[in-house]
C-alpha atoms as a PDB file:
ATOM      1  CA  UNK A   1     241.251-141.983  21.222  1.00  0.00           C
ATOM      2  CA  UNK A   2     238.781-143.419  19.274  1.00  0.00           C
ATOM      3  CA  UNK A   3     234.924-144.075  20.325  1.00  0.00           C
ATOM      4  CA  UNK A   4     235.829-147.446  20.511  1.00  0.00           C
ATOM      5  CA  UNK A   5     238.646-147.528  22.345  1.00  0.00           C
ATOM      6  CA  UNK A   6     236.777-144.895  24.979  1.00  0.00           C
ATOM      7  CA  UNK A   7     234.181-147.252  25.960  1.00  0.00           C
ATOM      8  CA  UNK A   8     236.948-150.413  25.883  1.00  0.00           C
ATOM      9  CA  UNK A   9     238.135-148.356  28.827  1.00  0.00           C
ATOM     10  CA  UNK A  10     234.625-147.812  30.733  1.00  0.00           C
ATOM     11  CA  UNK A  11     233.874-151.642  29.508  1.00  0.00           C
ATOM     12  CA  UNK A  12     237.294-152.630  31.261  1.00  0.00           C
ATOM     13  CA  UNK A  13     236.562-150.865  34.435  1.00  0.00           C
ATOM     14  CA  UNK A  14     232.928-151.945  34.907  1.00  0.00           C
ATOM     15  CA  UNK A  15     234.661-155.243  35.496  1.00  0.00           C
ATOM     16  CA  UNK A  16     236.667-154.217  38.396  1.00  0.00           C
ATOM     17  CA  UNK A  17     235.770-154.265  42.089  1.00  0.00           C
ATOM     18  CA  UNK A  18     236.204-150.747  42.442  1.00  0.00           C
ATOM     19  CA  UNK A  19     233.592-147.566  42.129  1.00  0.00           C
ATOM     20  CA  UNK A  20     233.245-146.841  37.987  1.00  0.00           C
ATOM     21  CA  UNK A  21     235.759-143.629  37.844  1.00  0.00           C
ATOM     22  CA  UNK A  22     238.050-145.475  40.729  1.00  0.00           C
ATOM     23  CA  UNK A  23     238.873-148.056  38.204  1.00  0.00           C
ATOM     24  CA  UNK A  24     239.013-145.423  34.922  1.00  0.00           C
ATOM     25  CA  UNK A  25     241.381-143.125  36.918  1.00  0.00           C
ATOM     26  CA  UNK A  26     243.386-146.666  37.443  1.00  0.00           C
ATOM     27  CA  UNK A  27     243.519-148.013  33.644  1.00  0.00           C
ATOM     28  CA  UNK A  28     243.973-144.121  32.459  1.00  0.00           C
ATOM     29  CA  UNK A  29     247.007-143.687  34.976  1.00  0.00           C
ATOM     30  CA  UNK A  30     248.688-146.185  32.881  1.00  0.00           C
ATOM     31  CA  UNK A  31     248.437-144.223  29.813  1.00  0.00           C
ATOM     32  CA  UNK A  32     250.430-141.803  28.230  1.00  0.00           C
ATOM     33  CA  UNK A  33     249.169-138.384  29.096  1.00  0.00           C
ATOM     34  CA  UNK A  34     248.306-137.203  25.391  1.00  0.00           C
ATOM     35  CA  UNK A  35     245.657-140.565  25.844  1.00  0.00           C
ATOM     36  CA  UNK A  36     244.607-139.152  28.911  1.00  0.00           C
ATOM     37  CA  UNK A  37     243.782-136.196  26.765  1.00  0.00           C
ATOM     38  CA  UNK A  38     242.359-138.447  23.991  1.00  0.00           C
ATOM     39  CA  UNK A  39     240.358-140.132  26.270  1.00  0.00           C
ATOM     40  CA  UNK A  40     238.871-136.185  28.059  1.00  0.00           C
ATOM     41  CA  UNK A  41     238.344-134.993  24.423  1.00  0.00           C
ATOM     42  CA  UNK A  42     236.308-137.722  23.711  1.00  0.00           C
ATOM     43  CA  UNK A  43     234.253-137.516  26.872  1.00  0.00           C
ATOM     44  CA  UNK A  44     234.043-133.874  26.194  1.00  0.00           C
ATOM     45  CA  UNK A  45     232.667-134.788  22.590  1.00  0.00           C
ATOM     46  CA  UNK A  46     230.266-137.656  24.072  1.00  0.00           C
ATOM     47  CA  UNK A  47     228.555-135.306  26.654  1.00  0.00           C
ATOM     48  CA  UNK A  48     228.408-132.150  24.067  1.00  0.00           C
ATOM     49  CA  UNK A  49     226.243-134.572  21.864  1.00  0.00           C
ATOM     50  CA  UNK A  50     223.350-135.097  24.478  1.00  0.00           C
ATOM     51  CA  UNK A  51     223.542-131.132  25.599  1.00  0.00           C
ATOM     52  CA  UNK A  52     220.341-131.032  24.425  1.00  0.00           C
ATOM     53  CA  UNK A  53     216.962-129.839  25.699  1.00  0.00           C
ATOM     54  CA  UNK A  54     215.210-132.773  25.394  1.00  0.00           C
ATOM     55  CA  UNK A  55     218.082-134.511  27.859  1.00  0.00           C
ATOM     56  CA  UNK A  56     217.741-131.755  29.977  1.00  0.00           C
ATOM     57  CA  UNK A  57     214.371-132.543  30.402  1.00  0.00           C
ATOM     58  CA  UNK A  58     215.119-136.139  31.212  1.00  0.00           C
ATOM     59  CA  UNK A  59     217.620-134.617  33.942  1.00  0.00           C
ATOM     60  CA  UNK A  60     214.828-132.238  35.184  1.00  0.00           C
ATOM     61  CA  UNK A  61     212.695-134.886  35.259  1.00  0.00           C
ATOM     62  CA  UNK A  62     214.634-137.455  37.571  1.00  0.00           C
ATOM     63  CA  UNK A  63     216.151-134.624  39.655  1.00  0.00           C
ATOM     64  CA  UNK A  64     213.697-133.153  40.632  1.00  0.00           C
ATOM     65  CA  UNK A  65     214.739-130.139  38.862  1.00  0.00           C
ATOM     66  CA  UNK A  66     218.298-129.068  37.194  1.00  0.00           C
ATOM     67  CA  UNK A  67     220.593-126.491  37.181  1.00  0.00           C
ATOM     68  CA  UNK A  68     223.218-125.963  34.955  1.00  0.00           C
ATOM     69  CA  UNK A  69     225.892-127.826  36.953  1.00  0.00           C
ATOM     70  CA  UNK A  70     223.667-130.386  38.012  1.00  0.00           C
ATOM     71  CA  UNK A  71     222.648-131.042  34.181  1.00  0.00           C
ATOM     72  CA  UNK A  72     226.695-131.287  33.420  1.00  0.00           C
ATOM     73  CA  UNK A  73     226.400-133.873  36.091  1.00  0.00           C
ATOM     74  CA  UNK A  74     223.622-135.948  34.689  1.00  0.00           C
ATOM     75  CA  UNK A  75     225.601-136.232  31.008  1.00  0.00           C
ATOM     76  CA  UNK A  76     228.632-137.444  32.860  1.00  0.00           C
ATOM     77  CA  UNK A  77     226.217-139.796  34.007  1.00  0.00           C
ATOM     78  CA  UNK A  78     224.906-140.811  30.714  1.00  0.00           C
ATOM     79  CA  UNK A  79     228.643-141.413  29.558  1.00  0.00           C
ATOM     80  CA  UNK A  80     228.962-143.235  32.767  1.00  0.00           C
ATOM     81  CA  UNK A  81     226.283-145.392  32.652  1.00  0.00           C
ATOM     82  CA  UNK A  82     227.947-147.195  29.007  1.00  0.00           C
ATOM     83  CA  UNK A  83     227.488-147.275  25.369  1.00  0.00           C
ATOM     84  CA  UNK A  84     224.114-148.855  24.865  1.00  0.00           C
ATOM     85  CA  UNK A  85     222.573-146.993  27.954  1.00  0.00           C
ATOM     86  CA  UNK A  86     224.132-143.601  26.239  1.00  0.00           C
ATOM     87  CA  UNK A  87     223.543-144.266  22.816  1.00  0.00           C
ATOM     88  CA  UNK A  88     219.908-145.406  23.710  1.00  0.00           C
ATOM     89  CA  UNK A  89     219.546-141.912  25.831  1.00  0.00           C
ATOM     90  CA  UNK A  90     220.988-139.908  22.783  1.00  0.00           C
ATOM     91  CA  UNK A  91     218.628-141.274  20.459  1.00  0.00           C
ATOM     92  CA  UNK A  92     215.247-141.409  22.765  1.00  0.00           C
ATOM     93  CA  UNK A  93     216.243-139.697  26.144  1.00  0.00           C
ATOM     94  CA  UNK A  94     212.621-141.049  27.286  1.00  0.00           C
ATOM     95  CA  UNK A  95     214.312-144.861  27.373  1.00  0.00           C
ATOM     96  CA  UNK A  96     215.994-143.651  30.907  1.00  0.00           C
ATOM     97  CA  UNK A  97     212.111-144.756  31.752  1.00  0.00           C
ATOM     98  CA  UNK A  98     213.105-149.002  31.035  1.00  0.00           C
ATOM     99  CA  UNK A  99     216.924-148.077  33.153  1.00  0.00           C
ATOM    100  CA  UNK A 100     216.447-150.603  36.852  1.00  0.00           C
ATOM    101  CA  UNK A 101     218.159-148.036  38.441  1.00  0.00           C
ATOM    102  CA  UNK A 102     215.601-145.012  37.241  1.00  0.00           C
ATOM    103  CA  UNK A 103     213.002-147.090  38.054  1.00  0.00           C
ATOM    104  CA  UNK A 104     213.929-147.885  41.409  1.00  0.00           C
ATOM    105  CA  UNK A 105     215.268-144.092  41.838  1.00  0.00           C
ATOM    106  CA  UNK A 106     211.469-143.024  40.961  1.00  0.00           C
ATOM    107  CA  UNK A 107     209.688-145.356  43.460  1.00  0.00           C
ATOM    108  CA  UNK A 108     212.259-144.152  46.051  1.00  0.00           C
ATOM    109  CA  UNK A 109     212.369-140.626  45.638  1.00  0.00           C
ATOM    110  CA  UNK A 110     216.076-140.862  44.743  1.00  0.00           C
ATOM    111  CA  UNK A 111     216.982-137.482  42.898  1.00  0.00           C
ATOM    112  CA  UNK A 112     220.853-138.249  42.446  1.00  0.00           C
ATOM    113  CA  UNK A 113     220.294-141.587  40.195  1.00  0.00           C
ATOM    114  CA  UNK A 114     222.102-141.065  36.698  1.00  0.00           C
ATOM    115  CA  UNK A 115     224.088-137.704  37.729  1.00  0.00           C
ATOM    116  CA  UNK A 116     227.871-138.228  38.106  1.00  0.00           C
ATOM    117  CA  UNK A 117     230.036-135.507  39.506  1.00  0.00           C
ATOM    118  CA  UNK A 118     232.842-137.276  40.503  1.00  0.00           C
ATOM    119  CA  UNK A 119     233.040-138.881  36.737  1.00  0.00           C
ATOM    120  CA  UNK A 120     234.018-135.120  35.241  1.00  0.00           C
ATOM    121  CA  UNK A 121     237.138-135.856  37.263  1.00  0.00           C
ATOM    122  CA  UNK A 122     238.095-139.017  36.194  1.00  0.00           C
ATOM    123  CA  UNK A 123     241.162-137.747  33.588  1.00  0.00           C
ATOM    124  CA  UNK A 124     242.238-134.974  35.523  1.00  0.00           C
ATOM    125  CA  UNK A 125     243.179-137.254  38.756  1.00  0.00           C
ATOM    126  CA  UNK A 126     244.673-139.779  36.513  1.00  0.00           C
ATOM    127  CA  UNK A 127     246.658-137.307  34.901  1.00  0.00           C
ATOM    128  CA  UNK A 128     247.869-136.346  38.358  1.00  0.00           C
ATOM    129  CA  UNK A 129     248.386-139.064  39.358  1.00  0.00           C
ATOM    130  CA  UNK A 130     250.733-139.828  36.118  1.00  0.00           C
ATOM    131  CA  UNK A 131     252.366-136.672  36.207  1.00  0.00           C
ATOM    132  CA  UNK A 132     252.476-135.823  40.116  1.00  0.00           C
ATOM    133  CA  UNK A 133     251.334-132.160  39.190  1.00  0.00           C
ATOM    134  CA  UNK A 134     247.525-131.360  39.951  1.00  0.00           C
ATOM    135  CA  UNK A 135     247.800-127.795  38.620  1.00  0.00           C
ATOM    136  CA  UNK A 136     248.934-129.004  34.934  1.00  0.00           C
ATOM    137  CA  UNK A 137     246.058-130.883  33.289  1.00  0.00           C
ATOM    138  CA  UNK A 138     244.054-127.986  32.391  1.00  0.00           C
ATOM    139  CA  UNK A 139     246.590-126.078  30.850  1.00  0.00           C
ATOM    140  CA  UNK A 140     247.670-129.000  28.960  1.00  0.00           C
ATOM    141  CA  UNK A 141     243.952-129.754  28.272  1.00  0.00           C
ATOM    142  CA  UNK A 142     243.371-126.283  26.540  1.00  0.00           C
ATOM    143  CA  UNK A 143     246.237-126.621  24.405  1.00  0.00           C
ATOM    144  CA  UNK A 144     245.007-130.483  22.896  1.00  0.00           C
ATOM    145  CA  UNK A 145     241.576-128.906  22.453  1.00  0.00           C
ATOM    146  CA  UNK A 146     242.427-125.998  21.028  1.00  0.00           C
ATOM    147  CA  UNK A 147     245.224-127.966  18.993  1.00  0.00           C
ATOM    148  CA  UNK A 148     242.319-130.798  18.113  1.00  0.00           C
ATOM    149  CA  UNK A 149     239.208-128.169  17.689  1.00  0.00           C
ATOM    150  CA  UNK A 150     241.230-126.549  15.036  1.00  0.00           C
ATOM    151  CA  UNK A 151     241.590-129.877  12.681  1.00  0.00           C
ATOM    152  CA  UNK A 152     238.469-131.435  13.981  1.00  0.00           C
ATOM    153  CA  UNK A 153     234.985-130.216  12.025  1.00  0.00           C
ATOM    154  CA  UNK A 154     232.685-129.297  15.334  1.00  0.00           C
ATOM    155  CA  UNK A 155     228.979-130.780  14.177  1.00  0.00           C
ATOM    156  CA  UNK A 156     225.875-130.630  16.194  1.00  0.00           C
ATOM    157  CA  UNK A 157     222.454-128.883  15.798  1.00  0.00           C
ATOM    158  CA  UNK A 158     222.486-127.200  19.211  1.00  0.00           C
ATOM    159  CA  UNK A 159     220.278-128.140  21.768  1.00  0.00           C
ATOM    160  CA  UNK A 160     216.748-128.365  19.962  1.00  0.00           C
ATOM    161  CA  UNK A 161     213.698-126.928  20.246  1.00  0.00           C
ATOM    162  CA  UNK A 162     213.320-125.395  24.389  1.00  0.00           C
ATOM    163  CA  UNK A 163     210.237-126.042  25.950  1.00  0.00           C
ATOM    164  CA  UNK A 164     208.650-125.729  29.761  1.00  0.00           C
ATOM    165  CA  UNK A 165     210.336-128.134  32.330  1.00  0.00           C
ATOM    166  CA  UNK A 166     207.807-126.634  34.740  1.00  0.00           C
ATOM    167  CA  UNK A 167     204.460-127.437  32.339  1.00  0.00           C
ATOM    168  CA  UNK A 168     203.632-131.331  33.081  1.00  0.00           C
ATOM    169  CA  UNK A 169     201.348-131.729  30.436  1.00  0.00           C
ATOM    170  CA  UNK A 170     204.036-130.635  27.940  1.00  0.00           C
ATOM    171  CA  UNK A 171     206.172-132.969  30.016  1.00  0.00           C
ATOM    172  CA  UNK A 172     204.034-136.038  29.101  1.00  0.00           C
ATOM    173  CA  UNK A 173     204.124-135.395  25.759  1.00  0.00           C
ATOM    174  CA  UNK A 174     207.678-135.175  25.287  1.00  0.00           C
ATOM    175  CA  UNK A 175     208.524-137.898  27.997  1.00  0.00           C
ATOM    176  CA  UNK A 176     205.822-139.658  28.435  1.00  0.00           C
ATOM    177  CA  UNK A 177     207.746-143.127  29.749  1.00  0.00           C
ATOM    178  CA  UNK A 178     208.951-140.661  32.385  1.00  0.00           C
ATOM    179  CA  UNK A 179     206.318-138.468  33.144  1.00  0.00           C
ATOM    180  CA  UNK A 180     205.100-141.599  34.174  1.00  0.00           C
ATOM    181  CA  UNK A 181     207.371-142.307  36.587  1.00  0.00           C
ATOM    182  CA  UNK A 182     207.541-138.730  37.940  1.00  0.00           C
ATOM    183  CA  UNK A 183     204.587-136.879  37.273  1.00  0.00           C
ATOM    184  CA  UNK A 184     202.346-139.794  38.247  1.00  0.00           C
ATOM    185  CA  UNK A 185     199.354-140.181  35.402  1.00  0.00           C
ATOM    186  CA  UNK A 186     197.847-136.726  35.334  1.00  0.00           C
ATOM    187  CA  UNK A 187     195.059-135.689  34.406  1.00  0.00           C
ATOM    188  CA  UNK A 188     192.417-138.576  33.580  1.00  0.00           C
END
């Protein structure tokens, strides 16, 4: 699956009356399972890209702190929240600062805004749901991405340069739209 036809499948669903991965799990269900696959590999491959410090930050920043599974939740979330909102967040993760929802998350003290557990989950319970058999997505999984990893070039530049979550001055200057919204104004 193609990054196009990937977010012709969250565009699809967004139109629906149901909760976001409610209505993926539907459209993917109708699939064949290697698309289900497709469609995980490319949501793999779309959260890899903003595993980055600088999103973890963002994360940190919003959530009041992040862990490691917490962080896996928030880029879910990113995919989650669409292609310009993602693409925006992958090239300036400091643009979550303009998002309604952040905004209204900040002023309400909202820590879960933009992390997305239940969206991780969104091809393996359609692929249940296609093949009646909980237990086999993962072991098909591993097989397409070890199958796909071996013809596929893996690019990326890791995750950046770290720096302290926990040093709000630091914070400001690498997020300042945010820090804004988090930190307050500091220090005048």
């Amino acid at each position: 699956m193609d990054s196009e036809a990937f977010w012709r499948v969250l565009d699809a669903a967004r139109d629906s009356h149901q909760a976001l991965d409610e209505a993926v799990v539907d459209h993917l269900s109708a699939l064949r399972a290697e698309e289900i696959l497709a469609f995980e590999r490319r949501f793999a491959c779309l959260r890899d890209a903003v595993h980055r410090w600088d999103v973890w930050a963002a994360a940190y920043l919003i959530g009041g702190g992040c862990s490691d599974d917490r962080f896996s939740d928030f880029t879910a979330g990113l995919v989650a929240l669409g292609r310009d909102w993602y693409e925006r967040v992958a090239a300036c993760p400091d643009a979550l600062a303009e998002h309604p929802a952040v905004r209204r998350a900040a002023a309400d003290g909202d820590e879960s805004v933009v992390f997305d557990e239940d969206f991780h989950f969104v091809a393996p319970t359609a692929y249940e749901r296609l093949t009646g058999d909980a237990s086999v997505f993962w072991e098909d999984w591993a097989a397409f991405a070890c199958a796909r990893a071996a013809t596929e070039a893996e690019a990326g530049d890791g995750m950046g340069e770290p720096f302290d979550f926990t040093d709000d001055e630091e914070m400001r200057r690498r997020l300042p739209r945010l820090a804004a919204l988090y930190l307050g104004a500091g220090p005048a």
